[in-house]
C-alpha atoms as a PDB file:
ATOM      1  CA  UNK A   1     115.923 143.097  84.373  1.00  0.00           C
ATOM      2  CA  UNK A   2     114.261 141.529  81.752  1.00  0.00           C
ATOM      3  CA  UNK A   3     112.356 139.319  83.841  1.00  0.00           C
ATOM      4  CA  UNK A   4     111.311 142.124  85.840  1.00  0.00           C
ATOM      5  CA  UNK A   5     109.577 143.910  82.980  1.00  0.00           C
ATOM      6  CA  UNK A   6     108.211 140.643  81.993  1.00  0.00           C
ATOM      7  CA  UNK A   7     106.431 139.691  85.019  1.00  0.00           C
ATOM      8  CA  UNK A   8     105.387 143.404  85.647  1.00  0.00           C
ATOM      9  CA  UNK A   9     103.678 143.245  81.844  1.00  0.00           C
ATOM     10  CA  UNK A  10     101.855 139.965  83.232  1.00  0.00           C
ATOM     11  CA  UNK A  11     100.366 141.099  86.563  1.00  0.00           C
ATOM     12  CA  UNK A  12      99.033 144.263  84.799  1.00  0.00           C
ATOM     13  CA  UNK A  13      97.347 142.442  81.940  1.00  0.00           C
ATOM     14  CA  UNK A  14      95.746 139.785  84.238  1.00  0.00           C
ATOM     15  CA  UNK A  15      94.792 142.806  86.206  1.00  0.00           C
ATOM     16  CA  UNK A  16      93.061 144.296  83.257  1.00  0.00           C
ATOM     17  CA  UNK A  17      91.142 141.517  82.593  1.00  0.00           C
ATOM     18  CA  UNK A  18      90.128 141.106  86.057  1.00  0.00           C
ATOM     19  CA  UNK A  19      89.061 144.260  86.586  1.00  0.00           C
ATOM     20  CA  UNK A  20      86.960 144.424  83.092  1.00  0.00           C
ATOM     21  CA  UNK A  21      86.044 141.134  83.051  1.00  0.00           C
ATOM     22  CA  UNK A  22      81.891 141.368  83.531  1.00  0.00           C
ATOM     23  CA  UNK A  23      80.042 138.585  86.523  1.00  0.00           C
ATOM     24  CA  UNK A  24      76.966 137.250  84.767  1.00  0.00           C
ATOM     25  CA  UNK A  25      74.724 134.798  86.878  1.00  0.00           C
ATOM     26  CA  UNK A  26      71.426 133.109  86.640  1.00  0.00           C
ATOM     27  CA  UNK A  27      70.004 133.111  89.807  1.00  0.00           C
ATOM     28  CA  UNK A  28      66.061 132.718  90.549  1.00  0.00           C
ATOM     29  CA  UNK A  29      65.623 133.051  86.752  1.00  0.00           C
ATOM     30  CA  UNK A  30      66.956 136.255  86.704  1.00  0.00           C
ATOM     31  CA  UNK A  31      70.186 136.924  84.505  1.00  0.00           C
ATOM     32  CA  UNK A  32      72.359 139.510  86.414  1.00  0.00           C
ATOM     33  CA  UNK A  33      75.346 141.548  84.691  1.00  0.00           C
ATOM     34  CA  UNK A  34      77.537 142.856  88.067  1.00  0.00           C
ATOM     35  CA  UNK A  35      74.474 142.445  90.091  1.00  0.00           C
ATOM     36  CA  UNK A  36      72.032 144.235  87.808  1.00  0.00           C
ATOM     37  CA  UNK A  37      68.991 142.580  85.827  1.00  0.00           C
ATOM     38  CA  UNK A  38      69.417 142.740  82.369  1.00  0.00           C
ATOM     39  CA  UNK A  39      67.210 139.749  81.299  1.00  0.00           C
ATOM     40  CA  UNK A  40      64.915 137.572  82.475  1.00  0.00           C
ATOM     41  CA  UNK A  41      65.619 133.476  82.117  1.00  0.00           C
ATOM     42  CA  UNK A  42      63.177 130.227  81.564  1.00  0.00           C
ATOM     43  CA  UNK A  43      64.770 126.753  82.362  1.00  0.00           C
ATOM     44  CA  UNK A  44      61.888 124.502  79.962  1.00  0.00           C
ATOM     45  CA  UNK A  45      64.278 121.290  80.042  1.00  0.00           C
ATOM     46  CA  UNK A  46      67.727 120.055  80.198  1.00  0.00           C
ATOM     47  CA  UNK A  47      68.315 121.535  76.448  1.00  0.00           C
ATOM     48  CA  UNK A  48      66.452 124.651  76.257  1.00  0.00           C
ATOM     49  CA  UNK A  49      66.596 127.808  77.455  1.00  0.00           C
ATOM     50  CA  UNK A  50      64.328 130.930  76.505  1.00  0.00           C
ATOM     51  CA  UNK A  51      65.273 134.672  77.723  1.00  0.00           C
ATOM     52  CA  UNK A  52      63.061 137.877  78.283  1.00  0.00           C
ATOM     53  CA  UNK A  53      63.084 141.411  77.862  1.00  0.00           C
ATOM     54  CA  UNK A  54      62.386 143.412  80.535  1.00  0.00           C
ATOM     55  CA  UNK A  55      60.988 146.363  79.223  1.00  0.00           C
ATOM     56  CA  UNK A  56      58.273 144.310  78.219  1.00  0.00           C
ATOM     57  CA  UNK A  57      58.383 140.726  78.977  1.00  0.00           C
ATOM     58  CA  UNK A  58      58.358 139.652  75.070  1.00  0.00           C
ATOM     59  CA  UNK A  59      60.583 136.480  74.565  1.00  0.00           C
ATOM     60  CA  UNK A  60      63.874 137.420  73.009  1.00  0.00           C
ATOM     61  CA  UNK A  61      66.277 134.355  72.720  1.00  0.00           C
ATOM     62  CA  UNK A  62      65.533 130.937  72.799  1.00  0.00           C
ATOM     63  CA  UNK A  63      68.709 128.543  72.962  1.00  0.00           C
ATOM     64  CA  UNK A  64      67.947 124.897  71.830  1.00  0.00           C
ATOM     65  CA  UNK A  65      70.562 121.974  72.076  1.00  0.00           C
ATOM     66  CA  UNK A  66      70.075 119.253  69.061  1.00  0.00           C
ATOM     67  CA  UNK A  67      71.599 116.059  69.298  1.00  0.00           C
ATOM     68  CA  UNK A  68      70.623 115.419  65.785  1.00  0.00           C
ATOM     69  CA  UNK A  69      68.906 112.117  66.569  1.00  0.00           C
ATOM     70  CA  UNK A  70      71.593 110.701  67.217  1.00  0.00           C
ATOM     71  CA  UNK A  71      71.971 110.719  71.134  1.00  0.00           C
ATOM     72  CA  UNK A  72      74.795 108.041  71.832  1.00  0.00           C
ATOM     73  CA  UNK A  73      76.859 110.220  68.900  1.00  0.00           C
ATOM     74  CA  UNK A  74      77.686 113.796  69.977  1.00  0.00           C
ATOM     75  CA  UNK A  75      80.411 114.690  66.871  1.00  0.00           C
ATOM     76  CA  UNK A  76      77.196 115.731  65.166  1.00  0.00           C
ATOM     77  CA  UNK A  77      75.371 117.943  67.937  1.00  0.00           C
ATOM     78  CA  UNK A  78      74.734 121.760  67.507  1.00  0.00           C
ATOM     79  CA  UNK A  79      72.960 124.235  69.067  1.00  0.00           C
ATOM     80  CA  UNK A  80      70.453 126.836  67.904  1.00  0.00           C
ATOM     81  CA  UNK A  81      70.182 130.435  68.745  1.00  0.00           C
ATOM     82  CA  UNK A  82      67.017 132.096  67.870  1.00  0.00           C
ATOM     83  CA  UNK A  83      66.938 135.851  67.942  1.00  0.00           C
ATOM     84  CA  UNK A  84      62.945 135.996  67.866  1.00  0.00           C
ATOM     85  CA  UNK A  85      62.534 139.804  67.795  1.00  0.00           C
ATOM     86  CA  UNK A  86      64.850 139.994  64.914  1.00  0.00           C
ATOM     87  CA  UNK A  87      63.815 136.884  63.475  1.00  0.00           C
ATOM     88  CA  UNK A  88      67.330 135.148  63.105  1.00  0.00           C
ATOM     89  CA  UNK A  89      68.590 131.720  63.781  1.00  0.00           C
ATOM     90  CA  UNK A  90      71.930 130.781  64.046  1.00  0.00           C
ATOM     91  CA  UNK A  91      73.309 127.563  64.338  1.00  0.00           C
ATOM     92  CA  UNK A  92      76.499 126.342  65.466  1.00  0.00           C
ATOM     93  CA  UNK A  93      78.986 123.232  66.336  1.00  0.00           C
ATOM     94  CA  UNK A  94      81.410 125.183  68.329  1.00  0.00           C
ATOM     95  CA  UNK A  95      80.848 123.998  71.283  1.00  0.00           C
ATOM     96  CA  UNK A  96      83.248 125.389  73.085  1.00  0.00           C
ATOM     97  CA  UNK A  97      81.465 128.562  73.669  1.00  0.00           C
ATOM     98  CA  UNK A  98      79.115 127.508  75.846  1.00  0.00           C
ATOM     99  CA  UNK A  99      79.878 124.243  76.963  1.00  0.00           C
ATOM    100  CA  UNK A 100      79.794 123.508  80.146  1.00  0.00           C
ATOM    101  CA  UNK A 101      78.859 119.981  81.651  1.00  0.00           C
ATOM    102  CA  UNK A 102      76.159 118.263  83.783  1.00  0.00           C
ATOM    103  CA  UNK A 103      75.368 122.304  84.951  1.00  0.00           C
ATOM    104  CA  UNK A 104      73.188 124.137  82.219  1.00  0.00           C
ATOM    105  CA  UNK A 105      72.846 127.376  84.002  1.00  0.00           C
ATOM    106  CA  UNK A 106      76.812 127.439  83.929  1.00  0.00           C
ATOM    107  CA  UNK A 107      76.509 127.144  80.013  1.00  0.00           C
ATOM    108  CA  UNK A 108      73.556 129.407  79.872  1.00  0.00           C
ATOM    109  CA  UNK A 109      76.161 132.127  81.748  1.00  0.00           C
ATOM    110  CA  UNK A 110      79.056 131.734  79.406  1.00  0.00           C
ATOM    111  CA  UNK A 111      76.611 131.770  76.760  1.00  0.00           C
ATOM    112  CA  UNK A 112      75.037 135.562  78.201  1.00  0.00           C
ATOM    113  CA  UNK A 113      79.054 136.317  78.361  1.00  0.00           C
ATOM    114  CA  UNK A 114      79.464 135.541  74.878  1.00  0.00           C
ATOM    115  CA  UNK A 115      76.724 137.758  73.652  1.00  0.00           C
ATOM    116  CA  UNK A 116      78.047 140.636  75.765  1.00  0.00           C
ATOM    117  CA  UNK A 117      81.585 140.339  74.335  1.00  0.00           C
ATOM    118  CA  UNK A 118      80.230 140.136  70.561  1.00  0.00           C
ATOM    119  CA  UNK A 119      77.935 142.923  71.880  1.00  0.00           C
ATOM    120  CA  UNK A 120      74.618 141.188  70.447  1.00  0.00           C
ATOM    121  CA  UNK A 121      73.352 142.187  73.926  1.00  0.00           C
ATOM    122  CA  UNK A 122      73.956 145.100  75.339  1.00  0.00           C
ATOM    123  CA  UNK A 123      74.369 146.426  78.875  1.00  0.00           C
ATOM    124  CA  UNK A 124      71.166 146.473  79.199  1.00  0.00           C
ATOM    125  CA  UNK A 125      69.702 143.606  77.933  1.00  0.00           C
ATOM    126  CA  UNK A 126      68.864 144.953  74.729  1.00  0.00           C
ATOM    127  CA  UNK A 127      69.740 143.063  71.107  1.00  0.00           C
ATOM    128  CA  UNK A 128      71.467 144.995  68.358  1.00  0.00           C
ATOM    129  CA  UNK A 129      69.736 143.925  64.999  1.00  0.00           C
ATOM    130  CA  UNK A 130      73.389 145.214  63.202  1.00  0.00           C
ATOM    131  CA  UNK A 131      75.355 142.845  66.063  1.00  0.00           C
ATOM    132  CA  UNK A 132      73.376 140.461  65.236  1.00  0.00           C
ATOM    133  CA  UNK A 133      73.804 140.100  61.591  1.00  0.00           C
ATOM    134  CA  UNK A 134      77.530 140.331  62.012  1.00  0.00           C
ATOM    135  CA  UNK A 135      77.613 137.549  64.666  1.00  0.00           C
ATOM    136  CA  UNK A 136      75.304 135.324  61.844  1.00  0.00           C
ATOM    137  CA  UNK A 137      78.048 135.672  59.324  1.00  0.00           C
ATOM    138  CA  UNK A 138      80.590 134.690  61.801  1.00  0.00           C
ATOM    139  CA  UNK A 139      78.786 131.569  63.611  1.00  0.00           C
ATOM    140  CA  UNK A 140      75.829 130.293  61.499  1.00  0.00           C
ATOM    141  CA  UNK A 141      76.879 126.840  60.183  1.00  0.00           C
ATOM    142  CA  UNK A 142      73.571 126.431  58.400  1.00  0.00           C
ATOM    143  CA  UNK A 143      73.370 122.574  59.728  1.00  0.00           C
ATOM    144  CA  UNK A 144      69.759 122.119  58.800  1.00  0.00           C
ATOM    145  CA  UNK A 145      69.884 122.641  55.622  1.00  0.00           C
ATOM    146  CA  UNK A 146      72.638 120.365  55.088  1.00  0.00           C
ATOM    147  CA  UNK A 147      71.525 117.462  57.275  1.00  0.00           C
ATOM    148  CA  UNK A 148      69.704 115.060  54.690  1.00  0.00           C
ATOM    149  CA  UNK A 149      67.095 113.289  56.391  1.00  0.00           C
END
């Protein structure tokens, strides 16, 4: 009986998440949240990334992989996150948010995903300025100003 109730608690929660999980894609440098444009998306090289509004085509994000000069070494590689509307940078080690090999767009997706779920971006496409100072205290590693060079 146990077992029952078990496996019954299981399908429903992986039904949940199914059926609130959000599809974000990057297609034709569009960004599309369940089919709907919410942003617009620049590919300038292998390790950037720059995203627009759409209300008025002003540049809101600009993602930026940094292999800290030292390319054959990746234990020391971050990313940057620059909010340029609200004129914050965060930036990060953890990886594992965004990561996503040999396929940037795929990273660039969980990365959209990410922003959702700590509701920096809205439904919309929209930054929150508040979001956005909370997600700063949570991620920023401040790796620039303690790289000596």
């Amino acid at each position: 009986m146990a077992v029952k109730r078990l496996l019954t608690f299981f399908i429903v929660m992986i039904s949940c998440n199914v059926y609130f999980s959000q599809e974000v894609t990057i297609k034709d440098d569009k960004v599309l949240l369940d089919g709907k444009q919410i942003l617009k998306a620049e590919k300038i090289n292998v390790a950037q990334y720059s995203f627009f509004s759409m209300k008025d085509d002003e540049e809101v994000l600009l993602y930026r992989y940094m292999d800290n000069e030292t390319p054959r070494y990746v234990n020391d590689d971050y990313f940057i996150l620059n909010f340029l509307t609200e004129k914050t940078k965060v930036e990060s080690t953890d990886m594992t948010k965004i990561s996503n090999f040999m396929n940037s767009k795929k990273g660039m997706e969980k990365l959209i995903k990410w922003l959702l779920k700590e509701r920096v971006i809205n439904h919309d496409g929209e930054l929150n300025a508040d979001r956005i100072a909370v997600f700063k205290d949570k991620y920023h590693e401040n790796i620039t100003e303690r790289t000596f060079r």
